[in-house]
C-alpha atoms as a PDB file:
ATOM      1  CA  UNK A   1     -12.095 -12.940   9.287  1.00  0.00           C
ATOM      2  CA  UNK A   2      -9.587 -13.928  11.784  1.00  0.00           C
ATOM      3  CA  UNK A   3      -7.864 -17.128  12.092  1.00  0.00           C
ATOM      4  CA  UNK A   4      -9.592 -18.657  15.161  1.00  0.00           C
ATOM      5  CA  UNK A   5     -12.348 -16.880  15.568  1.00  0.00           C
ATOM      6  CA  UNK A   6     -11.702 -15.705  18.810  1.00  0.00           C
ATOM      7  CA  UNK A   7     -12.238 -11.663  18.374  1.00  0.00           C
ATOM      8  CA  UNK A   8     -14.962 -12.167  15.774  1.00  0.00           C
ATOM      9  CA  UNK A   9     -17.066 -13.647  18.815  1.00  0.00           C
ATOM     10  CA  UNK A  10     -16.369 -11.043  21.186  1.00  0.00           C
ATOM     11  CA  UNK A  11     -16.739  -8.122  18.722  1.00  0.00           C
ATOM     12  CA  UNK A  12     -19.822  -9.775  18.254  1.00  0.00           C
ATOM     13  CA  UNK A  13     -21.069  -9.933  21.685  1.00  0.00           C
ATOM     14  CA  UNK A  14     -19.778  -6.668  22.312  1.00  0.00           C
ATOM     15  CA  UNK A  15     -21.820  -5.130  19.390  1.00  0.00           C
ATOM     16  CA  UNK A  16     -25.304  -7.051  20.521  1.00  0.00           C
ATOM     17  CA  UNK A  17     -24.774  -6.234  23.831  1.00  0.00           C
ATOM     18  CA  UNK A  18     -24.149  -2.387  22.822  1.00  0.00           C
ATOM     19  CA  UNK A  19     -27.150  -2.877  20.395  1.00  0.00           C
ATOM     20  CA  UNK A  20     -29.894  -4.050  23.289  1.00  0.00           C
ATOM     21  CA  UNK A  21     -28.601  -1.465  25.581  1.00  0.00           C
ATOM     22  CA  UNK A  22     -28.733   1.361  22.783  1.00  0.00           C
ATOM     23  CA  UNK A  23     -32.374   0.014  21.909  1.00  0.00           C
ATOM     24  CA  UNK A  24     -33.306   0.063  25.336  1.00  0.00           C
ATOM     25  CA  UNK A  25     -32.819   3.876  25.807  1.00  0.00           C
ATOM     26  CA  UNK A  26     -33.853   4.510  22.803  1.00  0.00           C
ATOM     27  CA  UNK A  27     -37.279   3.003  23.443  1.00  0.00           C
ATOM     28  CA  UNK A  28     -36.992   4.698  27.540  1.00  0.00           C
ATOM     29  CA  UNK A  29     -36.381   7.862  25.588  1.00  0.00           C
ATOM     30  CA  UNK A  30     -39.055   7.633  23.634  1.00  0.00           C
ATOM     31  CA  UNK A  31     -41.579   6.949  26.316  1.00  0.00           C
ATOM     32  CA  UNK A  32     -40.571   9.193  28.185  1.00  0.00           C
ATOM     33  CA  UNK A  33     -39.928  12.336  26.506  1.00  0.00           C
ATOM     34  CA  UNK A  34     -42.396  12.149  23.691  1.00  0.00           C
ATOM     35  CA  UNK A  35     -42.579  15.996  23.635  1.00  0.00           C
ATOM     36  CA  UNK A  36     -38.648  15.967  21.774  1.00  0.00           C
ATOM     37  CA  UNK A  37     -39.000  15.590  18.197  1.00  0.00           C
ATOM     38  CA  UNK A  38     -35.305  14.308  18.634  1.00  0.00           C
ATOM     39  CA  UNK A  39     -36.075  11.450  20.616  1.00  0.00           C
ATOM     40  CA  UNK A  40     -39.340  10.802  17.938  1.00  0.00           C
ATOM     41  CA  UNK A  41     -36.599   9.932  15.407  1.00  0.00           C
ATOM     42  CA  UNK A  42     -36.065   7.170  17.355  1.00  0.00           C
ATOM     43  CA  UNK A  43     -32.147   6.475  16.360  1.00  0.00           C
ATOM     44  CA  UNK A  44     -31.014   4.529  19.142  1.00  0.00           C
ATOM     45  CA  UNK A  45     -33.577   1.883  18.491  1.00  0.00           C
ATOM     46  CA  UNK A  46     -33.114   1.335  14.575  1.00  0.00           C
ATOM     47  CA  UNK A  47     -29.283   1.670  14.789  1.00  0.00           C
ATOM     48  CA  UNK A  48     -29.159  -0.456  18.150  1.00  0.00           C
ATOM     49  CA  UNK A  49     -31.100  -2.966  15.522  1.00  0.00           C
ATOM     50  CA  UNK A  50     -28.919  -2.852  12.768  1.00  0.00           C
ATOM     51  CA  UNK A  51     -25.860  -2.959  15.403  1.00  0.00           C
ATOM     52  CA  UNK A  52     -27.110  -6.136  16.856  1.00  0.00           C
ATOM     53  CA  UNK A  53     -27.790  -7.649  13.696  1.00  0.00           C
ATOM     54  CA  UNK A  54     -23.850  -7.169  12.677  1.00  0.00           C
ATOM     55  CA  UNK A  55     -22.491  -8.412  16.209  1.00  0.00           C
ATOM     56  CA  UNK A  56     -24.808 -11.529  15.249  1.00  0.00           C
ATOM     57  CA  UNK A  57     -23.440 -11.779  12.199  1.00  0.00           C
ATOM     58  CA  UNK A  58     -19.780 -11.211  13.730  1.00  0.00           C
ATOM     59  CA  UNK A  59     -21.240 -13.941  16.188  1.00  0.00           C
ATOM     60  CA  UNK A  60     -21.819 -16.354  13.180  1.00  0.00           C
ATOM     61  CA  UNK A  61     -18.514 -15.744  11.326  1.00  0.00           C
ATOM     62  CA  UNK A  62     -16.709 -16.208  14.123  1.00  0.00           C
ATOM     63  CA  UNK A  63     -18.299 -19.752  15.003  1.00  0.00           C
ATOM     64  CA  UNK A  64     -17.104 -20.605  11.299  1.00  0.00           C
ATOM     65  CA  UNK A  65     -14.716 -18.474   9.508  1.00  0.00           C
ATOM     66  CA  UNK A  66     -14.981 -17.391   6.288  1.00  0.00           C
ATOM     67  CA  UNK A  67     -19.169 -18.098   5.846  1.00  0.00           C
ATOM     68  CA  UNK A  68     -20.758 -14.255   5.739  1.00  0.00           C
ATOM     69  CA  UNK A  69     -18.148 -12.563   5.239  1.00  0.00           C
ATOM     70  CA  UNK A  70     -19.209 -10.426   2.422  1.00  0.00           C
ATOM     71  CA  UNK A  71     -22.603  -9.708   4.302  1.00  0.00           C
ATOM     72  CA  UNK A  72     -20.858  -8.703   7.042  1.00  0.00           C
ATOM     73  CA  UNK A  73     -18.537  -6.504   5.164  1.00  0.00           C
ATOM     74  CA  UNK A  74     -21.924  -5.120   3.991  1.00  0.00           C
ATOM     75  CA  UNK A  75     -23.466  -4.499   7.853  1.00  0.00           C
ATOM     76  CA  UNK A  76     -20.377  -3.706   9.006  1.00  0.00           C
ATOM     77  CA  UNK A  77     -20.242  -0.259   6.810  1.00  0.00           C
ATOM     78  CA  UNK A  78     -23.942   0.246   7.096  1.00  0.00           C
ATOM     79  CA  UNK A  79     -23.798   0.007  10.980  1.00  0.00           C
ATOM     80  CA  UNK A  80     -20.823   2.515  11.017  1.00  0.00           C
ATOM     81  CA  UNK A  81     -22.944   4.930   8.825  1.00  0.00           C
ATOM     82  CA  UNK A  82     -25.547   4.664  11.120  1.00  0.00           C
ATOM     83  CA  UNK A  83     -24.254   4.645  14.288  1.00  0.00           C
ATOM     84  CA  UNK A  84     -22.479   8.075  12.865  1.00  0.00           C
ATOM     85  CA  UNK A  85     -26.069   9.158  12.020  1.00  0.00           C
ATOM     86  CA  UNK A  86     -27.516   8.292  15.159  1.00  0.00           C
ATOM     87  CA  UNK A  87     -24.127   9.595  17.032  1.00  0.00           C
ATOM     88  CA  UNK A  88     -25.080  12.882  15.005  1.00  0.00           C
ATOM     89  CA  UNK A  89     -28.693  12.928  16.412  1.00  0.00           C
ATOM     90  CA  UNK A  90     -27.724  12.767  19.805  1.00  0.00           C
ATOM     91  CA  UNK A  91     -25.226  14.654  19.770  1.00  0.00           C
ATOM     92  CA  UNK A  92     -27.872  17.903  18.507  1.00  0.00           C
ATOM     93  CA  UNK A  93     -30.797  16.641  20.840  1.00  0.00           C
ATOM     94  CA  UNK A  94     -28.093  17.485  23.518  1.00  0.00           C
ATOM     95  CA  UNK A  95     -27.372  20.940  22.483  1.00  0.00           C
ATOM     96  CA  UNK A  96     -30.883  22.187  21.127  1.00  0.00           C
ATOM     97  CA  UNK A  97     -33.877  19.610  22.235  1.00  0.00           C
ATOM     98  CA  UNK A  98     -35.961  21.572  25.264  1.00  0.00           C
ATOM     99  CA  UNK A  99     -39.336  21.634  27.155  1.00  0.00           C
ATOM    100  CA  UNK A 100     -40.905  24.617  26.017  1.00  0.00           C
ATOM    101  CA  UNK A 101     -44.258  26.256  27.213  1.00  0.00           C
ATOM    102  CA  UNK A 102     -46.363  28.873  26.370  1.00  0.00           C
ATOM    103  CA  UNK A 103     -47.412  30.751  29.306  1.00  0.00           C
ATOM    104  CA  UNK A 104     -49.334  33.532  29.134  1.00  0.00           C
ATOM    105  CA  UNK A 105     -48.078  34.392  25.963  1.00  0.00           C
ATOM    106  CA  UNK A 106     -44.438  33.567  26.567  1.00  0.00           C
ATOM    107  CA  UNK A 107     -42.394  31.168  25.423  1.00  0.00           C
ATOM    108  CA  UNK A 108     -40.471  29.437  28.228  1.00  0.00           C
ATOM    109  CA  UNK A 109     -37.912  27.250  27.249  1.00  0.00           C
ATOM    110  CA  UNK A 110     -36.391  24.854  29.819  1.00  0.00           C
ATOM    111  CA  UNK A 111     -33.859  22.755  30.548  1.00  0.00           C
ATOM    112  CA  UNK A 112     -34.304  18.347  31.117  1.00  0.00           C
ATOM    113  CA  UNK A 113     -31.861  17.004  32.781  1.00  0.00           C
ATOM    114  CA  UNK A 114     -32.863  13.552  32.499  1.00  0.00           C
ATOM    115  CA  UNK A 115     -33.746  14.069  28.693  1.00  0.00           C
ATOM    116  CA  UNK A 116     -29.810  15.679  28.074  1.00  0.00           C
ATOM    117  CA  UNK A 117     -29.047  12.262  30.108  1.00  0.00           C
ATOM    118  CA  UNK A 118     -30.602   9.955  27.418  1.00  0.00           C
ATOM    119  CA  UNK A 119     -28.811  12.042  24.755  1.00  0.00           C
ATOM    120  CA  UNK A 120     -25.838  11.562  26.590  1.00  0.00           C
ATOM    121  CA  UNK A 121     -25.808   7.490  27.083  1.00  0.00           C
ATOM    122  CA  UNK A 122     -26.677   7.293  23.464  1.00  0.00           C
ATOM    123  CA  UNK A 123     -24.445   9.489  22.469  1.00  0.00           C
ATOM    124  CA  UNK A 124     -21.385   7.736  24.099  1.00  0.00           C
ATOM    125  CA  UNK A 125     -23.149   4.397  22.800  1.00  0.00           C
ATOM    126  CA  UNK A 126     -23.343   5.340  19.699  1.00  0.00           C
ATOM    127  CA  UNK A 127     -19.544   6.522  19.665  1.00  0.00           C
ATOM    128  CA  UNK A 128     -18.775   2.788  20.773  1.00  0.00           C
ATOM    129  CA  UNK A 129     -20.891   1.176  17.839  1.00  0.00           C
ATOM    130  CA  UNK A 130     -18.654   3.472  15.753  1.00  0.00           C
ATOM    131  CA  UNK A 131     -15.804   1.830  16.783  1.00  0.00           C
ATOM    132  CA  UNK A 132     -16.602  -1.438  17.111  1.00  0.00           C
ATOM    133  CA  UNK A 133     -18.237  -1.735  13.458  1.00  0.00           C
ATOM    134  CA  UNK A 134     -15.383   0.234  11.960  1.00  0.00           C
ATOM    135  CA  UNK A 135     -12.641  -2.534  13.501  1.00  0.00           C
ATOM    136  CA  UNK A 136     -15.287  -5.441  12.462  1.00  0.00           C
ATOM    137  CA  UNK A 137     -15.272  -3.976   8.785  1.00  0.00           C
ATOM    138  CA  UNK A 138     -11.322  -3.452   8.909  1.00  0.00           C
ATOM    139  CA  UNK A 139     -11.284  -6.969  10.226  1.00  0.00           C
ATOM    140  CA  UNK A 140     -13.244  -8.264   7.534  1.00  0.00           C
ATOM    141  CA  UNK A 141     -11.463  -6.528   4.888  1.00  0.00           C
ATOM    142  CA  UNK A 142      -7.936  -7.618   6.045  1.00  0.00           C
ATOM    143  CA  UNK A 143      -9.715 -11.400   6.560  1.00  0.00           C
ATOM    144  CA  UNK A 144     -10.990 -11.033   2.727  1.00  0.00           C
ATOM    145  CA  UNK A 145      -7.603  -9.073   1.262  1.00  0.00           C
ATOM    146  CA  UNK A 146      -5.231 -11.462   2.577  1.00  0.00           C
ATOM    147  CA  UNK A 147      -6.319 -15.130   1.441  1.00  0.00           C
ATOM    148  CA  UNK A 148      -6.135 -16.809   4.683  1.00  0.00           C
ATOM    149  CA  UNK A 149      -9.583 -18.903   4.000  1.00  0.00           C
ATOM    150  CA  UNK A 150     -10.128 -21.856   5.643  1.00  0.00           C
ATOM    151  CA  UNK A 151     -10.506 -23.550   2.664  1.00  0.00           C
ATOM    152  CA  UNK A 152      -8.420 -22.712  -1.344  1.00  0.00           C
ATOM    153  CA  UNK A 153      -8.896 -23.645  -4.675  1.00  0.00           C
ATOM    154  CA  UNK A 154      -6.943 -23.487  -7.965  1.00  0.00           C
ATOM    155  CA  UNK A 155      -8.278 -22.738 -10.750  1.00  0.00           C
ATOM    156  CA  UNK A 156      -6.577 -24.665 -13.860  1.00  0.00           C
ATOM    157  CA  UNK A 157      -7.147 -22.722 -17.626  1.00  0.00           C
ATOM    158  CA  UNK A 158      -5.884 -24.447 -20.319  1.00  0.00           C
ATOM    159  CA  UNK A 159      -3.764 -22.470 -22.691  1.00  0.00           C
ATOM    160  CA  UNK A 160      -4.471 -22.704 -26.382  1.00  0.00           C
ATOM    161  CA  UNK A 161      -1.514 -21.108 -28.940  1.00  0.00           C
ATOM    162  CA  UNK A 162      -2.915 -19.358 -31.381  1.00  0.00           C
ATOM    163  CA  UNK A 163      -1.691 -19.060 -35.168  1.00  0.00           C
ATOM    164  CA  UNK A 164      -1.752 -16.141 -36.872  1.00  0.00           C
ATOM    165  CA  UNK A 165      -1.331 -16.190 -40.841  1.00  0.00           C
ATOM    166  CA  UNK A 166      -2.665 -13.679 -43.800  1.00  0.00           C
ATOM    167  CA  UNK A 167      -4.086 -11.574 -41.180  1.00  0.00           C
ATOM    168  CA  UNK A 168      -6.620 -14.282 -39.703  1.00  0.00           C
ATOM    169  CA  UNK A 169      -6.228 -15.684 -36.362  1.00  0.00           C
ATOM    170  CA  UNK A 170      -6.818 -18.992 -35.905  1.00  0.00           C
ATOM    171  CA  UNK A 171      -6.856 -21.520 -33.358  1.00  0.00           C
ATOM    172  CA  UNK A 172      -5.899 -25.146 -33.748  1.00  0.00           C
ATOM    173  CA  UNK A 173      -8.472 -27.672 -32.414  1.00  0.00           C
ATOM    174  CA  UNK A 174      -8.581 -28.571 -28.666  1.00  0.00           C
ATOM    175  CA  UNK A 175      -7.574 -32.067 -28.369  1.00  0.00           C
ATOM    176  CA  UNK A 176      -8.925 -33.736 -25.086  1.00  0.00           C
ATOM    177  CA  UNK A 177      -7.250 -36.479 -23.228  1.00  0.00           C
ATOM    178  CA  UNK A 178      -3.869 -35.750 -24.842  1.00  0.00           C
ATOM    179  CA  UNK A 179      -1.089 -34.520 -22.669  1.00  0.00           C
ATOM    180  CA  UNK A 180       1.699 -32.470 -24.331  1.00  0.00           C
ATOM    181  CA  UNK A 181       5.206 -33.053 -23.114  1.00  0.00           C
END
């Protein structure tokens, strides 16, 4: 991914750390406002999951270049995806998820601070994870696109001429341990 390693660890860190915090209000948000149907979805804590996974994996690459990087190419789009989705969810618990009662034959709708709150911190949490997996997958793509692997090999084809005559192609018989100069 990157020559050293360096940024793969911290983007790593950085996305577990974001991760366990995301799950955390996720699972607070849960408990505590179980009336929302928004906060039933339960985003924060399967994206904070997936999230945590790729900073592990960005973790692990980073330790040794070059060893998961096509699974991390993998988690690195799927975590975007979902931390849009999840980003998404929060974003519409903010502007339509409310306590409502029926009172006397009313319908009173009110307003939760502290749920708006969770959909807030998981909303800017989820804008983060966007980030962060988008530059590990760029990152991994640029790691995978350039050739700079730790380790190279060539790949040596031998070349056989082929004869063509009356329409029929034919080849001549490989001949091993022969060099042609």
């Amino acid at each position: 991914m990157v020559n050293d390693g360096r940024v793969g660890k911290r983007l790593g860190v950085a996305l577990i750390a974001l991760g366990v915090v995301s799950m955390a209000f996720g699972i607070a948000g849960a408990a505590a406002f179980n009336w929302s149907n928004w906060h039933r979805i339960c985003a924060p804590i399967w994206n904070g999951a997936l999230v945590s996974f790729t900073g592990g994996l960005n973790l692990a690459n980073g330790n040794q270049p070059g060893m998961m990087t096509t699974g991390l190419l993998m988690f690195s789009f799927a975590s975007s995806c979902s931390s849009i989705s999840q980003s998404c969810i929060s974003g519409l618990g903010i502007a339509v998820d409310r306590p409502c009662n029926m009172t006397g034959g009313q319908h009173d709708c009110g307003f939760d601070a502290g749920c708006v709150a969770i959909h807030g911190v998981t909303l800017a949490f989820g804008v983060a994870e966007i980030v962060l997996c988008i530059i590990s997958f760029v990152l991994v793509c640029k790691g995978l696109c350039s050739g700079s692997s730790q380790s190279s090999s060539t790949i040596v084809l031998p070349h056989e001429p082929e004869k063509i005559s009356a329409g029929k192609t034919t080849k001549p018989p490989m001949q091993y341990g022969t060099t042609q100069g």
